[in-house]
PDB file of N, CA and C in Angstrom:
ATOM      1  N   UNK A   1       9.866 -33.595  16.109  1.00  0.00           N
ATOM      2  CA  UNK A   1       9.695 -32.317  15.477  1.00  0.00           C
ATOM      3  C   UNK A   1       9.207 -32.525  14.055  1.00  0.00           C
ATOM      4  N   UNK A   2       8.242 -32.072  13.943  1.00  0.00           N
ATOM      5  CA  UNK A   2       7.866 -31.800  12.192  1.00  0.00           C
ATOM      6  C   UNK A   2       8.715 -31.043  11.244  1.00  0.00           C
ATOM      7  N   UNK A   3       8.150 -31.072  10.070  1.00  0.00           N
ATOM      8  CA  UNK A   3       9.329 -30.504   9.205  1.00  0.00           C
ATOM      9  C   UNK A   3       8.912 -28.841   9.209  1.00  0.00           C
ATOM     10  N   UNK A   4       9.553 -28.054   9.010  1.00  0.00           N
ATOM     11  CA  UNK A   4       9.846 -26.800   9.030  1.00  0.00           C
ATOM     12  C   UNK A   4       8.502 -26.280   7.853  1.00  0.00           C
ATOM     13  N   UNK A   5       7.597 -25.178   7.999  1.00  0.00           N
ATOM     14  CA  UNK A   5       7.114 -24.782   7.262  1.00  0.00           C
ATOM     15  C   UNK A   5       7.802 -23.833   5.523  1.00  0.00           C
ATOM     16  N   UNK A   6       7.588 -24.339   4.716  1.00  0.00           N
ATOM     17  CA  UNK A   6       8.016 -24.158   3.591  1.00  0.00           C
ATOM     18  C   UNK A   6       8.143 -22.633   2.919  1.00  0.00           C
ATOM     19  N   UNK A   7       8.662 -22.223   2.877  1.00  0.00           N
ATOM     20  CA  UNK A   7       9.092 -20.462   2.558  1.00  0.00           C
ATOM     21  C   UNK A   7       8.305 -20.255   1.256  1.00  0.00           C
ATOM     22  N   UNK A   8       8.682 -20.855   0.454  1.00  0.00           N
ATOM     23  CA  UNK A   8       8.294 -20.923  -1.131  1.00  0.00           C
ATOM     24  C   UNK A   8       7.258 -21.124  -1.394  1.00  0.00           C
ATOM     25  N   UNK A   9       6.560 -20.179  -2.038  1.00  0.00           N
ATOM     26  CA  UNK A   9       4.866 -20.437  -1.883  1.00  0.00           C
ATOM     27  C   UNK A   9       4.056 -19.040  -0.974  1.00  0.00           C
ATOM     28  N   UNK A  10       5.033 -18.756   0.039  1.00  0.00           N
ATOM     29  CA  UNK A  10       4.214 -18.318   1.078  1.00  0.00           C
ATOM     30  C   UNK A  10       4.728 -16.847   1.193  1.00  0.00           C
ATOM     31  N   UNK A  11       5.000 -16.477   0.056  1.00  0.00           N
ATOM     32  CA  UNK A  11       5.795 -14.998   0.023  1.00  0.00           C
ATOM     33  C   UNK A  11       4.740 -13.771   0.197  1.00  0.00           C
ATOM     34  N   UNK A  12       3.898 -14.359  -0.035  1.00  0.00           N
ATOM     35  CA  UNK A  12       2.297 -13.147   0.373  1.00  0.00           C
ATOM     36  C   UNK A  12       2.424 -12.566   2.032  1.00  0.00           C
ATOM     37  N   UNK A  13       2.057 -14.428   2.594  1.00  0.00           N
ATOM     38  CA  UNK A  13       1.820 -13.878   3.799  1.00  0.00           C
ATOM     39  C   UNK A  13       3.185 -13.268   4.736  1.00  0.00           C
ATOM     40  N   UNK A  14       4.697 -13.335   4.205  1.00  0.00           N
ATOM     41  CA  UNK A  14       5.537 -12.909   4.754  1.00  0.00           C
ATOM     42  C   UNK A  14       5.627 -11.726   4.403  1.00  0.00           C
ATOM     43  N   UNK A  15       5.371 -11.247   3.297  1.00  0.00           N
ATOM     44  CA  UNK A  15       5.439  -9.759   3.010  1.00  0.00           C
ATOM     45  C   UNK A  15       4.348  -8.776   3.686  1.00  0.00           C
ATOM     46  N   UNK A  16       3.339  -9.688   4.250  1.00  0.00           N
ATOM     47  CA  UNK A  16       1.732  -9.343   4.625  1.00  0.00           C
ATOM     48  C   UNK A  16       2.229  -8.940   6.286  1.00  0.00           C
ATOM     49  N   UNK A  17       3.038 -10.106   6.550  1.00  0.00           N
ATOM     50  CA  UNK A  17       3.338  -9.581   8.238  1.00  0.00           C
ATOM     51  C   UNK A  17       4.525  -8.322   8.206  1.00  0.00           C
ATOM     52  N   UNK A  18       5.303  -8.009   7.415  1.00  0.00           N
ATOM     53  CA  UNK A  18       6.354  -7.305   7.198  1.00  0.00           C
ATOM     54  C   UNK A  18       5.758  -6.247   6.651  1.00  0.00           C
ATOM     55  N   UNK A  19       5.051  -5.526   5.960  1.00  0.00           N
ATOM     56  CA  UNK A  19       4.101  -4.896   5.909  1.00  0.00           C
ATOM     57  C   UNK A  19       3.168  -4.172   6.796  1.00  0.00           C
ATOM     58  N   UNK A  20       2.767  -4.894   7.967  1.00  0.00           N
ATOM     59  CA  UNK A  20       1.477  -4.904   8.783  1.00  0.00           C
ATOM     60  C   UNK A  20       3.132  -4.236   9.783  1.00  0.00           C
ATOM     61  N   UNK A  21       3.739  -4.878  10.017  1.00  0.00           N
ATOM     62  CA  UNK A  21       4.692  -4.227  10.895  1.00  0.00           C
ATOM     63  C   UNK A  21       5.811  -2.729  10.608  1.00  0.00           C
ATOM     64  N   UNK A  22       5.786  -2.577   9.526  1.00  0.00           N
ATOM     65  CA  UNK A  22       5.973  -1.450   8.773  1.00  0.00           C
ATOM     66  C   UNK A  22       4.903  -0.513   9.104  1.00  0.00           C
ATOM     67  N   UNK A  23       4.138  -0.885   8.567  1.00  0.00           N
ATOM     68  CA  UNK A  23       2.839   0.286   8.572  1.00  0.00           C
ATOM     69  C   UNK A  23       2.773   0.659   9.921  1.00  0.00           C
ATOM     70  N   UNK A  24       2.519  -0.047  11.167  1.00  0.00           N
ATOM     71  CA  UNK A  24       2.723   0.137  12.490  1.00  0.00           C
ATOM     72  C   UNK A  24       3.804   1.307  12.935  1.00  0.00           C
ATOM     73  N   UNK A  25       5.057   0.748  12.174  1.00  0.00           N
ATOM     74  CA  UNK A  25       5.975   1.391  13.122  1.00  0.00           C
ATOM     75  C   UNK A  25       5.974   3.123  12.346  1.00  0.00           C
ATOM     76  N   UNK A  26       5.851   2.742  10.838  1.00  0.00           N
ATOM     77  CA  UNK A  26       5.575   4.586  10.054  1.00  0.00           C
ATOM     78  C   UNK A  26       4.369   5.097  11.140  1.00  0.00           C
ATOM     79  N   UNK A  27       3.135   4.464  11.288  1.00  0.00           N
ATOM     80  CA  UNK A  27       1.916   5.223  12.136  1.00  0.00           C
ATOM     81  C   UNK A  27       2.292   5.482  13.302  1.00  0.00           C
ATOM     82  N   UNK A  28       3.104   4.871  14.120  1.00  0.00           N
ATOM     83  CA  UNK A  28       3.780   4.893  15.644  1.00  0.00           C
ATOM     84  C   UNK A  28       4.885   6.195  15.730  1.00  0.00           C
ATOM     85  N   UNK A  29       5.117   6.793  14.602  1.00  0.00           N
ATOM     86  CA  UNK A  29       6.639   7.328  14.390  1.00  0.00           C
ATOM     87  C   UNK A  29       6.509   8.692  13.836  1.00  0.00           C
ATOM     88  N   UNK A  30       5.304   8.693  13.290  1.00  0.00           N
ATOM     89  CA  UNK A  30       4.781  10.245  13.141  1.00  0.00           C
ATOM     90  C   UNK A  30       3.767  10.489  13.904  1.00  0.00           C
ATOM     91  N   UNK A  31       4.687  11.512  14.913  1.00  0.00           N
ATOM     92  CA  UNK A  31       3.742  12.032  15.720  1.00  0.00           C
ATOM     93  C   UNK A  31       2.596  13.323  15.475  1.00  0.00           C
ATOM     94  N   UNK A  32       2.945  14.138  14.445  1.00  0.00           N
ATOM     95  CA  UNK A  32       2.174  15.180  13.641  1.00  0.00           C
ATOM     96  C   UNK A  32       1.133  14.250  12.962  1.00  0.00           C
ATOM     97  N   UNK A  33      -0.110  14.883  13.179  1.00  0.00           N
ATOM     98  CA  UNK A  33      -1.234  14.166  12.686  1.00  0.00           C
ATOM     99  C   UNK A  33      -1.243  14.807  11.082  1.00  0.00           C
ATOM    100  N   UNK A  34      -0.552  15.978  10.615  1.00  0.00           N
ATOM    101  CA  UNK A  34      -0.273  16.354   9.581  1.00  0.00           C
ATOM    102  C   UNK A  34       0.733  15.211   8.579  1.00  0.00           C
ATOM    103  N   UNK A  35       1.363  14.841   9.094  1.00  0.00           N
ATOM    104  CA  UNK A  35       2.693  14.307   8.492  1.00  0.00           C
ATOM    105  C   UNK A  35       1.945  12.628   8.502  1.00  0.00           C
ATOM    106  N   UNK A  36       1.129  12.163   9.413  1.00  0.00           N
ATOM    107  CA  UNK A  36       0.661  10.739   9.152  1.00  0.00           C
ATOM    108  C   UNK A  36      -0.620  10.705   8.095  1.00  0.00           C
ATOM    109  N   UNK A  37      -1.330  11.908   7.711  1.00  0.00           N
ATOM    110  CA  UNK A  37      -2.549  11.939   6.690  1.00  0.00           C
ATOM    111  C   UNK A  37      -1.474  12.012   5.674  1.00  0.00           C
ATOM    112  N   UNK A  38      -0.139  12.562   5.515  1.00  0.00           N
ATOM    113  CA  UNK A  38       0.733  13.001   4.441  1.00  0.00           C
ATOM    114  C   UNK A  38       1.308  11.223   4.032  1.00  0.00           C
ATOM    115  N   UNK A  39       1.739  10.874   4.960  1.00  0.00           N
ATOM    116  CA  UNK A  39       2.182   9.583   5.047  1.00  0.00           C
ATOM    117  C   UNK A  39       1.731   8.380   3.953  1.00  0.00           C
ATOM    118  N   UNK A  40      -0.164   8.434   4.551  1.00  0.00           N
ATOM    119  CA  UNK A  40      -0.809   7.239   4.179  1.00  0.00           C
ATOM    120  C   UNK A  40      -1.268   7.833   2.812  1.00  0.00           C
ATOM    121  N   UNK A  41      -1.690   9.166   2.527  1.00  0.00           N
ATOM    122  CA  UNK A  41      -1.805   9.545   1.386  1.00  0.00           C
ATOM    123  C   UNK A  41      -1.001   9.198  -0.157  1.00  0.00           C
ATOM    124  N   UNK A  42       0.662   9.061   0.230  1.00  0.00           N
ATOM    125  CA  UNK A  42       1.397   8.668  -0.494  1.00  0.00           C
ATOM    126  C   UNK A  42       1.840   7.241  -0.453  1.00  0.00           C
ATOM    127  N   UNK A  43       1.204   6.627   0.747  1.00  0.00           N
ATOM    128  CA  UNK A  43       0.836   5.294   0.482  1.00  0.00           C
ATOM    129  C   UNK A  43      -0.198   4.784  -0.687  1.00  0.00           C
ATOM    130  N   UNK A  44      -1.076   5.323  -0.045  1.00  0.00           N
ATOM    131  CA  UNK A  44      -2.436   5.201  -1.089  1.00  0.00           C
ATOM    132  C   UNK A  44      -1.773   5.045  -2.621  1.00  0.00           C
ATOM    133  N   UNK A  45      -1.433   6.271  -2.617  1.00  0.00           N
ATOM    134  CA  UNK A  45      -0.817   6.411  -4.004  1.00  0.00           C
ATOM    135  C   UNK A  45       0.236   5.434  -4.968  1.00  0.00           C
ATOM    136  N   UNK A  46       1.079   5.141  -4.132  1.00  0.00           N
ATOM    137  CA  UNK A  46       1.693   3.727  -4.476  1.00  0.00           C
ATOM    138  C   UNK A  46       1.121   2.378  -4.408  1.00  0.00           C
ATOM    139  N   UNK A  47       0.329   2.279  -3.611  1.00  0.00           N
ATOM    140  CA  UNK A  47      -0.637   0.981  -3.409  1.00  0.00           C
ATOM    141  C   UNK A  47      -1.751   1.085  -4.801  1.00  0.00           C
ATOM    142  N   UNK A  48      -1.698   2.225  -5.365  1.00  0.00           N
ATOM    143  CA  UNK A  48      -2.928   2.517  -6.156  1.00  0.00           C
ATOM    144  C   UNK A  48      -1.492   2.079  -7.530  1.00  0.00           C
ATOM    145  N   UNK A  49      -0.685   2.737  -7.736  1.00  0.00           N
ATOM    146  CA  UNK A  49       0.005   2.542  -8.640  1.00  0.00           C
ATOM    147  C   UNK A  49       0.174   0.774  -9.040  1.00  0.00           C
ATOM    148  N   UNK A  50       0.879   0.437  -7.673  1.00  0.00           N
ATOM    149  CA  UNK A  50       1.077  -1.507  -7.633  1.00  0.00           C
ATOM    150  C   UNK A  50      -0.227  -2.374  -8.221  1.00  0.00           C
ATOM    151  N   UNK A  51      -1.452  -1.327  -7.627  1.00  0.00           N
ATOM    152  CA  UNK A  51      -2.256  -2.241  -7.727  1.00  0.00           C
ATOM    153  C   UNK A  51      -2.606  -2.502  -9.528  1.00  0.00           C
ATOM    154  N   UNK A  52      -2.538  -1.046 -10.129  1.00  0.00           N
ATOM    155  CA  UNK A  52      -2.850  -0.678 -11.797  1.00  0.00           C
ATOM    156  C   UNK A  52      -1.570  -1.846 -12.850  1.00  0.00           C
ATOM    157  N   UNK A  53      -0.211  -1.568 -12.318  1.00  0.00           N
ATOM    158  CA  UNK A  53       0.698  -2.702 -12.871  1.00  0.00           C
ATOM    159  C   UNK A  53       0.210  -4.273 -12.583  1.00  0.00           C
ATOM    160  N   UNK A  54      -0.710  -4.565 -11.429  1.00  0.00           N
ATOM    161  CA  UNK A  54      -0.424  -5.766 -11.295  1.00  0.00           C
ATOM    162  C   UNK A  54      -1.791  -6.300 -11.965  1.00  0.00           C
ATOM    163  N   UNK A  55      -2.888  -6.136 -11.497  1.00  0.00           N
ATOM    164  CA  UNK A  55      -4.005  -6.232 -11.858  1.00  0.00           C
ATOM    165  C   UNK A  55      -4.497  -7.356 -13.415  1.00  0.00           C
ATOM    166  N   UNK A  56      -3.248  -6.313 -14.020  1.00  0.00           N
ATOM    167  CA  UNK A  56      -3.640  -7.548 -15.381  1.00  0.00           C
ATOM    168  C   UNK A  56      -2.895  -8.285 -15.625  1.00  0.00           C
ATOM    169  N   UNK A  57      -1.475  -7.785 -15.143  1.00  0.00           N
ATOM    170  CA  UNK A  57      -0.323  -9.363 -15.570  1.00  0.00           C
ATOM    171  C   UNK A  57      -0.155 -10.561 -14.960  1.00  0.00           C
ATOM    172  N   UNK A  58      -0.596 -10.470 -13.173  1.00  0.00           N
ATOM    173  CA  UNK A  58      -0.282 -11.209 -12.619  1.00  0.00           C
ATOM    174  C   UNK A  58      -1.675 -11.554 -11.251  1.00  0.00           C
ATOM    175  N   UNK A  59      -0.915 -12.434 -10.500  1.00  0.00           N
ATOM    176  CA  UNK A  59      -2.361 -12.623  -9.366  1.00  0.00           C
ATOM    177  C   UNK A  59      -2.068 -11.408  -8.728  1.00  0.00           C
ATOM    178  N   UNK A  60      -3.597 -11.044  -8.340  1.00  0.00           N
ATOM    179  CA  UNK A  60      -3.537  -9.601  -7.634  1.00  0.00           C
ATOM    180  C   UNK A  60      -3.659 -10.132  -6.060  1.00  0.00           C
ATOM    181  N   UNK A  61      -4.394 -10.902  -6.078  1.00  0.00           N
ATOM    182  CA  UNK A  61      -4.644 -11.434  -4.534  1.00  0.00           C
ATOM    183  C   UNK A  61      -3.757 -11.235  -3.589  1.00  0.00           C
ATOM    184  N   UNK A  62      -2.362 -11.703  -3.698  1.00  0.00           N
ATOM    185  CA  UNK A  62      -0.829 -11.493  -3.288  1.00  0.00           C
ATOM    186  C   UNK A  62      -0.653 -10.051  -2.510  1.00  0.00           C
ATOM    187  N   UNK A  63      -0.840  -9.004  -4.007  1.00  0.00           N
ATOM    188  CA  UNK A  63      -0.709  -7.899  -3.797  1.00  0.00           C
ATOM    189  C   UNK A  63      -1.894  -7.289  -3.249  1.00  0.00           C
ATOM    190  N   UNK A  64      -2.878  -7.588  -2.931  1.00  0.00           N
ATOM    191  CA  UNK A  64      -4.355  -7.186  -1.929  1.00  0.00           C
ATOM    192  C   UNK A  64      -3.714  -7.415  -0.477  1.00  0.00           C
ATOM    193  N   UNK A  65      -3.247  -8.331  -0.671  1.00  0.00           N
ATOM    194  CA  UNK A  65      -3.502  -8.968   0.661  1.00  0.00           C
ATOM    195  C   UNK A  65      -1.959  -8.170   1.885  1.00  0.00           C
ATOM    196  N   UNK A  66      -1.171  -7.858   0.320  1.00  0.00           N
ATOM    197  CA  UNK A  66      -0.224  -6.458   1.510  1.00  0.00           C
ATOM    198  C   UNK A  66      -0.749  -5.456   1.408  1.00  0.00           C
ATOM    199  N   UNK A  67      -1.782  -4.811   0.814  1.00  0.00           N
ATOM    200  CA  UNK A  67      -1.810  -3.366   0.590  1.00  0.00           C
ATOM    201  C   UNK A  67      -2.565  -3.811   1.691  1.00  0.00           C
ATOM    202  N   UNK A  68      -3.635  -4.233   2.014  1.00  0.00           N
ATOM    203  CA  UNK A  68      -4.518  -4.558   3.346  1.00  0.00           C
ATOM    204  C   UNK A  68      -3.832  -4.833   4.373  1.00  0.00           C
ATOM    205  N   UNK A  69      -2.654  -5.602   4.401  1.00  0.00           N
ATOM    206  CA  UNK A  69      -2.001  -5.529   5.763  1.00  0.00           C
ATOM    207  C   UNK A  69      -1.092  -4.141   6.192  1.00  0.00           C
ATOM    208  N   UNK A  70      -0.555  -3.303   5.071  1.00  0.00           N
ATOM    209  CA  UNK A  70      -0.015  -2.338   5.614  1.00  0.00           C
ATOM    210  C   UNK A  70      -1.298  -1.229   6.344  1.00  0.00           C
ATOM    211  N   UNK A  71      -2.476  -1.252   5.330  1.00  0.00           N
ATOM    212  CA  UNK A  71      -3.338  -0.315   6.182  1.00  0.00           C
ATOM    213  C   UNK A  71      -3.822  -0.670   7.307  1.00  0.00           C
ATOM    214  N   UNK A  72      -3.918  -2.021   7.186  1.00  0.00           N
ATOM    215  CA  UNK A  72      -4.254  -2.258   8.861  1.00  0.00           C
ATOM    216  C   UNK A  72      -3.296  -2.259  10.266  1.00  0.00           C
ATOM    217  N   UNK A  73      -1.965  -2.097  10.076  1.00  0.00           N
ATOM    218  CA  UNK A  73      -1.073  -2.190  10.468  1.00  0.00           C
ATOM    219  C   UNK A  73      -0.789  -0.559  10.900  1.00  0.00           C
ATOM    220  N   UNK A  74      -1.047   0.312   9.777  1.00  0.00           N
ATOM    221  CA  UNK A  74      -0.869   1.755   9.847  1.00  0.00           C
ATOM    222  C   UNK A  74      -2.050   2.307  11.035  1.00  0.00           C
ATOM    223  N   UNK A  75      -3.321   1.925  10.558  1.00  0.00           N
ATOM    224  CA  UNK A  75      -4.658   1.937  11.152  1.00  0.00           C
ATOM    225  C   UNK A  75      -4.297   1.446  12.699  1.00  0.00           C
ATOM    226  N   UNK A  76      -4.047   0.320  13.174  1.00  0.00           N
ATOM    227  CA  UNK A  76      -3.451   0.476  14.543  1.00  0.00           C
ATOM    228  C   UNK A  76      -2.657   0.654  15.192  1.00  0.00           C
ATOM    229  N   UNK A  77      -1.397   1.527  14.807  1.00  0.00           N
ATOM    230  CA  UNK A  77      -0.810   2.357  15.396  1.00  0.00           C
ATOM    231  C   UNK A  77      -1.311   3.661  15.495  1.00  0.00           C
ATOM    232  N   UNK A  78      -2.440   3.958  14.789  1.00  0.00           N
ATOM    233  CA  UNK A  78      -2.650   5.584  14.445  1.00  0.00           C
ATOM    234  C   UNK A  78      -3.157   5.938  15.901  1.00  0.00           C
ATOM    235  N   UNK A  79      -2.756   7.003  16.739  1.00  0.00           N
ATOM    236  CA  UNK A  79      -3.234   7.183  17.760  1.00  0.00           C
ATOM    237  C   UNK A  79      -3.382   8.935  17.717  1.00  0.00           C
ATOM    238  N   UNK A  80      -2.880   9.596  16.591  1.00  0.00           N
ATOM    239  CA  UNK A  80      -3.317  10.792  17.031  1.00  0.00           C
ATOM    240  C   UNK A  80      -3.677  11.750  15.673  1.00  0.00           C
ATOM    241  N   UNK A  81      -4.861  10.680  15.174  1.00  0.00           N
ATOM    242  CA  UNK A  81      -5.937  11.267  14.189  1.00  0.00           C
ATOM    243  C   UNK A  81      -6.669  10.521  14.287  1.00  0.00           C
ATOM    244  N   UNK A  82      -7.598  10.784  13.438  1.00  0.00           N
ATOM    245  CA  UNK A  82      -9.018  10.204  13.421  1.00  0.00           C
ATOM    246  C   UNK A  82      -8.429   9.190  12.435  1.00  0.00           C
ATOM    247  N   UNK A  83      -9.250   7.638  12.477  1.00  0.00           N
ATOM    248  CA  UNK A  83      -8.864   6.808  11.948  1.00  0.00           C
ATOM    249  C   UNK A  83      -9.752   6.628  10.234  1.00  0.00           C
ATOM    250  N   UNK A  84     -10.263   7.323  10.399  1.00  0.00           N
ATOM    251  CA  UNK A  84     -11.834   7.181   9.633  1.00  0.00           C
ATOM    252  C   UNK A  84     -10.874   8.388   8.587  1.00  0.00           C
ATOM    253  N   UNK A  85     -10.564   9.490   9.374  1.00  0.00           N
ATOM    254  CA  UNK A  85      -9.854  10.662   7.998  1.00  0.00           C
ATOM    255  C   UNK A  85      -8.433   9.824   7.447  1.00  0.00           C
ATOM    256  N   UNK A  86      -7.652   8.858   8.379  1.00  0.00           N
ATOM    257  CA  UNK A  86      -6.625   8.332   7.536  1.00  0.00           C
ATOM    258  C   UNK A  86      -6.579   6.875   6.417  1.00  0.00           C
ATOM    259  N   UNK A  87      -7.848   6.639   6.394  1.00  0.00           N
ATOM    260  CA  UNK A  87      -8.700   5.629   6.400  1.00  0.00           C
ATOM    261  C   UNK A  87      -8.928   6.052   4.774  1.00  0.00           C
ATOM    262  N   UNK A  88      -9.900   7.221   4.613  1.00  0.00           N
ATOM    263  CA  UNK A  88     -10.377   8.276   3.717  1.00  0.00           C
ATOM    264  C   UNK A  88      -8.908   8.464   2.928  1.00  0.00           C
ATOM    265  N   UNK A  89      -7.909   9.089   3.632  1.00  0.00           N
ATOM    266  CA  UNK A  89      -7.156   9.758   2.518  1.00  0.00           C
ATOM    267  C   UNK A  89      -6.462   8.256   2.041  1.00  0.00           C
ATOM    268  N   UNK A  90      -6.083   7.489   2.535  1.00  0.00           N
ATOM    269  CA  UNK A  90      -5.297   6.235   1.751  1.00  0.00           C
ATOM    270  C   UNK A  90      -6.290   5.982   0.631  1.00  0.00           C
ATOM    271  N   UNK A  91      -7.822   5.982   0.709  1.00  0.00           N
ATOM    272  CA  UNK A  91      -8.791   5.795  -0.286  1.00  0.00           C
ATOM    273  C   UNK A  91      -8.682   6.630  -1.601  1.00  0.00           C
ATOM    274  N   UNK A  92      -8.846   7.663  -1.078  1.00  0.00           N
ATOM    275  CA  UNK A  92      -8.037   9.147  -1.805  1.00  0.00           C
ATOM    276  C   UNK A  92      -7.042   8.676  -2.769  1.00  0.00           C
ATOM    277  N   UNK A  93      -5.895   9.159  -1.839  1.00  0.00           N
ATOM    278  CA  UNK A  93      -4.514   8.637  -2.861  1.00  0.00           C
ATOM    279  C   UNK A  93      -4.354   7.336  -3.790  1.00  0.00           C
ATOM    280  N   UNK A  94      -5.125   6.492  -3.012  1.00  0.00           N
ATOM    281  CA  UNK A  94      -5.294   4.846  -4.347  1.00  0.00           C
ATOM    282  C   UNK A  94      -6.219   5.287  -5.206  1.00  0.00           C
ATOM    283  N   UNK A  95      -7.347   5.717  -5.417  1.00  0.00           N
ATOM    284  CA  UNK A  95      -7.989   6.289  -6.438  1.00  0.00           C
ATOM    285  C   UNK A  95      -7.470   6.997  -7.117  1.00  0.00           C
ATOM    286  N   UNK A  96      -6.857   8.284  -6.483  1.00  0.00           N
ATOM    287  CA  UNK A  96      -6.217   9.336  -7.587  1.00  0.00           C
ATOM    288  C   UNK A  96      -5.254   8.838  -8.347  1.00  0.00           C
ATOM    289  N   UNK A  97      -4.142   7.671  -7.857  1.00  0.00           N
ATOM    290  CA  UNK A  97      -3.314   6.993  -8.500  1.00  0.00           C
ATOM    291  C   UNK A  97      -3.881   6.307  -9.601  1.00  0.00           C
ATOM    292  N   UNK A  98      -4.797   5.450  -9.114  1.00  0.00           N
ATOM    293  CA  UNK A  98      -5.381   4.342 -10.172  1.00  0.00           C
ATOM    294  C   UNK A  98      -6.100   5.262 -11.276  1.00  0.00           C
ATOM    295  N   UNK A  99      -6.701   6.123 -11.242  1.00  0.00           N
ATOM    296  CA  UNK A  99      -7.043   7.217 -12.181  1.00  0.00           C
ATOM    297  C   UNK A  99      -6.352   7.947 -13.132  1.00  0.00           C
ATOM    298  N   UNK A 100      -4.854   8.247 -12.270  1.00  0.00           N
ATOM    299  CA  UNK A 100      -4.166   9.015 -13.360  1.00  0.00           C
ATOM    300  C   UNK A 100      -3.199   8.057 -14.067  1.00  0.00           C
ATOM    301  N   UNK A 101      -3.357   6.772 -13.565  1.00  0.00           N
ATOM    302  CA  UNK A 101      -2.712   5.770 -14.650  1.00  0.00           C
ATOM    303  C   UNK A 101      -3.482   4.919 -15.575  1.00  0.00           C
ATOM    304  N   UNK A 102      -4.809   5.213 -15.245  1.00  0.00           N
ATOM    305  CA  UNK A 102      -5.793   4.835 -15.870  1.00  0.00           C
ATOM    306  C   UNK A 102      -5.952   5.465 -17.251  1.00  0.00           C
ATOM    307  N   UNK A 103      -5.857   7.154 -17.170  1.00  0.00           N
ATOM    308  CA  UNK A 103      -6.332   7.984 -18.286  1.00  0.00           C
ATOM    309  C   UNK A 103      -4.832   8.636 -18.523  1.00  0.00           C
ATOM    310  N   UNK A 104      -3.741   7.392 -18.685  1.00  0.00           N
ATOM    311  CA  UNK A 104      -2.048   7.287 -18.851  1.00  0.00           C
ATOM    312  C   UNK A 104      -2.043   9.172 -18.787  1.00  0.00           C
ATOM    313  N   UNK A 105      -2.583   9.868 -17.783  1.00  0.00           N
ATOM    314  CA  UNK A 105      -1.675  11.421 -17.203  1.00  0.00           C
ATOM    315  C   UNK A 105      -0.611  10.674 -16.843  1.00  0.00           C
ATOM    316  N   UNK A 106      -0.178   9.757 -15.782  1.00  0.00           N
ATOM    317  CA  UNK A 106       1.191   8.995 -14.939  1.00  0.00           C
ATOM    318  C   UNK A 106       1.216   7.857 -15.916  1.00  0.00           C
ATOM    319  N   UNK A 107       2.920   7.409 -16.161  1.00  0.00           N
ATOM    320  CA  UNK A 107       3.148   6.230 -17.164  1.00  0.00           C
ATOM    321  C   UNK A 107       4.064   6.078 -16.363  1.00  0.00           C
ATOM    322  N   UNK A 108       4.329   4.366 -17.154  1.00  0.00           N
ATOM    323  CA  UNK A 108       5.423   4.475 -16.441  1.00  0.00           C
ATOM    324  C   UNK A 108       6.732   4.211 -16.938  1.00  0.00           C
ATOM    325  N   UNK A 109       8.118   4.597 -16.773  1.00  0.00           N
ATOM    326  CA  UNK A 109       9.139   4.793 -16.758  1.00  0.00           C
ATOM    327  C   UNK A 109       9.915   3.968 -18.374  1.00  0.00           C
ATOM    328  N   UNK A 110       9.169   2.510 -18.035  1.00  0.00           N
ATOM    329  CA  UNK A 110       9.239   1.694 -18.498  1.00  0.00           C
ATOM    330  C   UNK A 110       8.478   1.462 -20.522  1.00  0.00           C
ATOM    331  N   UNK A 111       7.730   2.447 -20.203  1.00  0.00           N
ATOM    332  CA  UNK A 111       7.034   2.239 -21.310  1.00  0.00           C
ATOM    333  C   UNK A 111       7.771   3.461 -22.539  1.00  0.00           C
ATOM    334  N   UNK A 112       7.014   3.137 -23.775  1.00  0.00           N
ATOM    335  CA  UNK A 112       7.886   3.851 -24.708  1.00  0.00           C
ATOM    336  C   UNK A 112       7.672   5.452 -24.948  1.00  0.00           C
ATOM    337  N   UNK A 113       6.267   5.429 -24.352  1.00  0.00           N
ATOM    338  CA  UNK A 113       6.176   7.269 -24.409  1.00  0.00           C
ATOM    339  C   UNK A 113       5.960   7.752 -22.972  1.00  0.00           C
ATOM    340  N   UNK A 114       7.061   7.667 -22.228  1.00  0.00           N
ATOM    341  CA  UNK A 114       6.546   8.091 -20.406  1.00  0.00           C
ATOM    342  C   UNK A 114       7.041  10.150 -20.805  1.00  0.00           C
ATOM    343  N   UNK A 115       7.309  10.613 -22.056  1.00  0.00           N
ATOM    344  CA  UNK A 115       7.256  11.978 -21.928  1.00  0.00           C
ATOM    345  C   UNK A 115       6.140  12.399 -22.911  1.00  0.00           C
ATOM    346  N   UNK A 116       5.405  13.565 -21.953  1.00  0.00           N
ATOM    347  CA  UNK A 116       4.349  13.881 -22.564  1.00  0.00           C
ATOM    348  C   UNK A 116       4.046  14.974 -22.990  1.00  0.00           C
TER     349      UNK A 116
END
């Protein structure tokens, strides 16, 4: 037997499969095609947020590489919408996020003027 593959290091791709299986089971679990555009929309939006915090402090790659596995994960469970409109609104919601933290409308919590 070889030695056991090493955990440490590899926290991307475990969060990437845990993720991809998440996204699955949220797309599998809303059956309202209303409530799964609602879903990935406020995905978007947090994926857009993660992505604006991480971008400059740290490797983003990490964090690409789950926001891509949850949509793809979401994307094939989706069975009762169009994949292309849930596709669109996750695009949506990460833009509108990355925008309104861009032109600091959304701050965050953490910082010294989050009231505006």
């Amino acid at each position: 037997m070889g030695k056991p593959l090493p955990i440490r290091g590899r926290y991307a791709e475990i969060l990437a499969g845990i993720f991809l299986f998440l996204g699955f089971i949220i797309s599998t679990s809303t059956v309202n095609p209303v409530f799964g555009v609602i879903s990935i929309f406020i995905a978007g939006f947090i994926a857009g947020r993660v992505y604006f915090f991480k971008h400059k402090k740290s490797p983003i790659l990490p964090s690409l590489i789950v926001i891509v596995a949850f949509i793809v994960g979401f994307l094939m469970g989706n069975i009762w919408s169009s994949r292309l409109v849930v596709f669109l609104f996750f695009v949506f919601g990460f833009g509108l996020s990355y925008w309104l933290y861009m032109k600091k409308i959304l701050v965050s919590f953490k910082s010294e003027n989050f009231l505006k």
